[in-house]
C-alpha atoms as a PDB file:
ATOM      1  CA  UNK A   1      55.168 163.413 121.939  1.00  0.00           C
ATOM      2  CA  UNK A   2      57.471 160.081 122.344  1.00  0.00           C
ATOM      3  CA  UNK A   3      57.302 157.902 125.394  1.00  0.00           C
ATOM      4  CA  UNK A   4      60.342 158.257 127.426  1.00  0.00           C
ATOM      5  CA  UNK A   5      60.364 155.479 129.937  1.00  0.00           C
ATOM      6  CA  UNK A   6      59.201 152.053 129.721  1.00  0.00           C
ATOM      7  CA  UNK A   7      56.079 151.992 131.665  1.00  0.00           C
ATOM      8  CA  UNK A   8      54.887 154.781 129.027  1.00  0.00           C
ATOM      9  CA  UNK A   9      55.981 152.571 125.737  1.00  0.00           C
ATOM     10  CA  UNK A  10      54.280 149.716 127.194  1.00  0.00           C
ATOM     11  CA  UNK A  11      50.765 151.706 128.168  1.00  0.00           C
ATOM     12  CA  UNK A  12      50.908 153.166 124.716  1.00  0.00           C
ATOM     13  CA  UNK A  13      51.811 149.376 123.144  1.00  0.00           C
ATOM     14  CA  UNK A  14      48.811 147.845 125.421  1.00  0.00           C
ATOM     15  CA  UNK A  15      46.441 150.701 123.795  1.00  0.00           C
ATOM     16  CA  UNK A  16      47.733 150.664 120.023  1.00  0.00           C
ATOM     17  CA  UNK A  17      46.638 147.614 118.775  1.00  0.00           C
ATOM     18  CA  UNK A  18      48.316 148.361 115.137  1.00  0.00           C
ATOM     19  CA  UNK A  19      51.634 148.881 117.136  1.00  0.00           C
ATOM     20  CA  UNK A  20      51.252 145.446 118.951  1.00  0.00           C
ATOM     21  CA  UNK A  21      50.701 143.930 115.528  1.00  0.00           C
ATOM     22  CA  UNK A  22      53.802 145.032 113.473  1.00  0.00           C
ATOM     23  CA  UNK A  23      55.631 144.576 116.875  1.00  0.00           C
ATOM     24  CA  UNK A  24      54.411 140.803 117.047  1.00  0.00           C
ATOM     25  CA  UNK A  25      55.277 140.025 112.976  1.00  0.00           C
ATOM     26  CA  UNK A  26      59.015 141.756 113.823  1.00  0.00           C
ATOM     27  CA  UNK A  27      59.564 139.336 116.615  1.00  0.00           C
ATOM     28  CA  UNK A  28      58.093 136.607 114.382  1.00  0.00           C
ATOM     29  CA  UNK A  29      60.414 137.029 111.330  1.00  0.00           C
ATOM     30  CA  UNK A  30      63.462 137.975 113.383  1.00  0.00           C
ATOM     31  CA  UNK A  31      63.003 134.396 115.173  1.00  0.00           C
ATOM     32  CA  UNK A  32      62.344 132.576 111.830  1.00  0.00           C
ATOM     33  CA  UNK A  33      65.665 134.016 110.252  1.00  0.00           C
ATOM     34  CA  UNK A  34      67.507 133.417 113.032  1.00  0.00           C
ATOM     35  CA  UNK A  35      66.521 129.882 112.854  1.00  0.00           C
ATOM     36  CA  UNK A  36      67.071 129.940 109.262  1.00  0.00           C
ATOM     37  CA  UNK A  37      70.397 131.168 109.914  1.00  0.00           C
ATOM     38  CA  UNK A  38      71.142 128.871 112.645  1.00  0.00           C
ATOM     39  CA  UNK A  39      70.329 125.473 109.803  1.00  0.00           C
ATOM     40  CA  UNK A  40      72.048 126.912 107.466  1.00  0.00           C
ATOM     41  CA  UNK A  41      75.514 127.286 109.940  1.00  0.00           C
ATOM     42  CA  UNK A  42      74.821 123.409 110.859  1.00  0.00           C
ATOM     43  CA  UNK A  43      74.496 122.508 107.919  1.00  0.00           C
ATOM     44  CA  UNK A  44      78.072 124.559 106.374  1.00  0.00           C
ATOM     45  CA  UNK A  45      79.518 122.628 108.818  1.00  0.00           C
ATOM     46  CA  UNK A  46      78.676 119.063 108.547  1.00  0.00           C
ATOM     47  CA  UNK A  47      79.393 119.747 104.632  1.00  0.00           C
ATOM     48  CA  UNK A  48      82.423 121.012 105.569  1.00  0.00           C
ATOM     49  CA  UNK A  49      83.155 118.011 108.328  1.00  0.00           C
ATOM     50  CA  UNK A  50      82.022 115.549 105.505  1.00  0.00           C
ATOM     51  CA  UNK A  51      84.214 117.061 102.738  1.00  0.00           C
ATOM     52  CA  UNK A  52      87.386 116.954 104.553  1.00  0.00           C
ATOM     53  CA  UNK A  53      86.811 113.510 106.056  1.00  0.00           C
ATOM     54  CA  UNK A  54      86.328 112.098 102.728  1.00  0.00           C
ATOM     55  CA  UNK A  55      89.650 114.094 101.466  1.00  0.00           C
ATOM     56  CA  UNK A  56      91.768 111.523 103.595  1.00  0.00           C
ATOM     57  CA  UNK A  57      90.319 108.569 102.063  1.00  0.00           C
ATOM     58  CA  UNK A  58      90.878 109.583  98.711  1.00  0.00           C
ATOM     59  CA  UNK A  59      94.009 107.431  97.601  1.00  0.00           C
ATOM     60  CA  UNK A  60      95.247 110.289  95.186  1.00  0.00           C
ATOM     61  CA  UNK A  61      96.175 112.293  98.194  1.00  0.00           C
ATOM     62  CA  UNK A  62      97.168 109.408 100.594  1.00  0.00           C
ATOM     63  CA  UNK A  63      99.718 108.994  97.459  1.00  0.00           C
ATOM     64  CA  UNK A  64     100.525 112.360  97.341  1.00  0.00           C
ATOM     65  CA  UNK A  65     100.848 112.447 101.288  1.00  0.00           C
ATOM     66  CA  UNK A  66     103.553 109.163 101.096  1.00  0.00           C
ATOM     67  CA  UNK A  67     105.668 110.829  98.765  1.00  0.00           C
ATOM     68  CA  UNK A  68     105.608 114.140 100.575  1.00  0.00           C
ATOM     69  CA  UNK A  69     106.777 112.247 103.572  1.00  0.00           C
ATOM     70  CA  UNK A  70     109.611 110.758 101.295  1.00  0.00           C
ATOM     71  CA  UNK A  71     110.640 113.978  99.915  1.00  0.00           C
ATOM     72  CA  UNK A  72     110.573 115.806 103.358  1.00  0.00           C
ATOM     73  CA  UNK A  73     112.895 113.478 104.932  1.00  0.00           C
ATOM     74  CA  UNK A  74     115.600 114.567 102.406  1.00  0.00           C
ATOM     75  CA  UNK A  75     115.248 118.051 103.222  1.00  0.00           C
ATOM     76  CA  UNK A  76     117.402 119.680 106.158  1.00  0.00           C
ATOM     77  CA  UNK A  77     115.706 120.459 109.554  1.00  0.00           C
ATOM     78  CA  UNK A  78     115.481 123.652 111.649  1.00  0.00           C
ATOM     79  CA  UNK A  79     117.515 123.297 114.702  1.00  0.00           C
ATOM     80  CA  UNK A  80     115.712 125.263 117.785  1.00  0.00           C
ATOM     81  CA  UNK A  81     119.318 126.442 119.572  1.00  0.00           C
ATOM     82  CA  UNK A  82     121.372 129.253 117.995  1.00  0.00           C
ATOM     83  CA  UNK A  83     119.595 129.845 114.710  1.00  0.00           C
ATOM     84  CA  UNK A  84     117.180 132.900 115.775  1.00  0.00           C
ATOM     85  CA  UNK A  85     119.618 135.305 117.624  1.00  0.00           C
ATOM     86  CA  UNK A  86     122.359 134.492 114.420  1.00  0.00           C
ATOM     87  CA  UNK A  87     119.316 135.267 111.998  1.00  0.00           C
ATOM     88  CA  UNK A  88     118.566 138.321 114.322  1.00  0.00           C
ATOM     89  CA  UNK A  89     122.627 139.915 114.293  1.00  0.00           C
ATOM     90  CA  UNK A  90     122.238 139.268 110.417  1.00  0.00           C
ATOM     91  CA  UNK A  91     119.331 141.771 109.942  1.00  0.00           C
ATOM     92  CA  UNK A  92     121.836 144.515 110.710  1.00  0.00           C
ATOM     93  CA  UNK A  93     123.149 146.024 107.088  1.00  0.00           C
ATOM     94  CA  UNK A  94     126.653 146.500 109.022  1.00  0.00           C
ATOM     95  CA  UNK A  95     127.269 143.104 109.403  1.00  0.00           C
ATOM     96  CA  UNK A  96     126.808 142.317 105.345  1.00  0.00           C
ATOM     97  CA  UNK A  97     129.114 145.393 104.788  1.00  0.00           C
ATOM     98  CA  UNK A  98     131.555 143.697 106.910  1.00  0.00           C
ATOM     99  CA  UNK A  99     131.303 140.177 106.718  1.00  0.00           C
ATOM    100  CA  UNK A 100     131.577 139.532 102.905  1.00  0.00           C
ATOM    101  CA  UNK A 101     128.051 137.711 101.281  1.00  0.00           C
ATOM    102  CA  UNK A 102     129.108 134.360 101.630  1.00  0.00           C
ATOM    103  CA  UNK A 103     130.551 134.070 104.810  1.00  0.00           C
ATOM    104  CA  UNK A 104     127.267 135.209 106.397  1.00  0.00           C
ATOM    105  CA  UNK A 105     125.252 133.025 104.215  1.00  0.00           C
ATOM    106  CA  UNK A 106     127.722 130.017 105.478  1.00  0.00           C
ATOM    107  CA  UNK A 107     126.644 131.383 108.763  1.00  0.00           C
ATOM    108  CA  UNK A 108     123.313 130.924 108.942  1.00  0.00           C
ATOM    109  CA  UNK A 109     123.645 127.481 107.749  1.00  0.00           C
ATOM    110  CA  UNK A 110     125.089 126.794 110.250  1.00  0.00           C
ATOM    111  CA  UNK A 111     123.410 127.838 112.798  1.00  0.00           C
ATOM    112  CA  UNK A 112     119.588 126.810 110.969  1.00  0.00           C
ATOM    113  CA  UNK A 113     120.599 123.931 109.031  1.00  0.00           C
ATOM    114  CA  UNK A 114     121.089 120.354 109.916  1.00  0.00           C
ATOM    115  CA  UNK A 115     122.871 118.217 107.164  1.00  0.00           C
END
């Protein structure tokens, strides 16, 4: 017969001295791998830390990063006004059967584009 309540689990566990044994190496290898897990999360990330501060000091990306900045001043911006609710009335098929393919096209430059 299995203890049902606590204060009969821990009469049995003061009485079985096998029980308190396996029940004392359980605890002890559950708080050793939890430790080990804990060092092993520290430790992924200060690698992690240290490998991406180093990536900005490499001058092959700060290179790459100055001529991205070059190129993405050429590009055209996203305004913020206008260009969501014409993108939204454009995701209606009736509008392309209407409207022929370029016009709405010109549209949404418009409305999304800055040149």
């Amino acid at each position: 017969m299995q203890p049902t309540n606590p204060s009969e689990l821990l009469k049995k566990l003061k009485t079985n001295h096998q029980l308190k044994r396996k029940l004392k190496i359980f605890l002890a290898v559950g708080l050793v791998g939890s430790l080990m897990v804990g060092a092993l999360v520290v430790w992924a990330g200060l690698a992690t830390f240290k490998s991406v501060a180093s990536l900005g000091t490499n001058p092959n990306v700060q290179k790459k990063v100055l001529k991205l900045e070059s190129e993405m001043q050429n590009l055209p911006t996203l305004t913020k006004a206008g260009c969501w609710p014409t993108a939204q009335s454009l995701l209606n098929i009736e509008v392309w059967l209407e409207k022929p393919f370029v016009e709405n096209v010109d549209s949404i430059k418009l409305a999304c584009l800055n040149k």
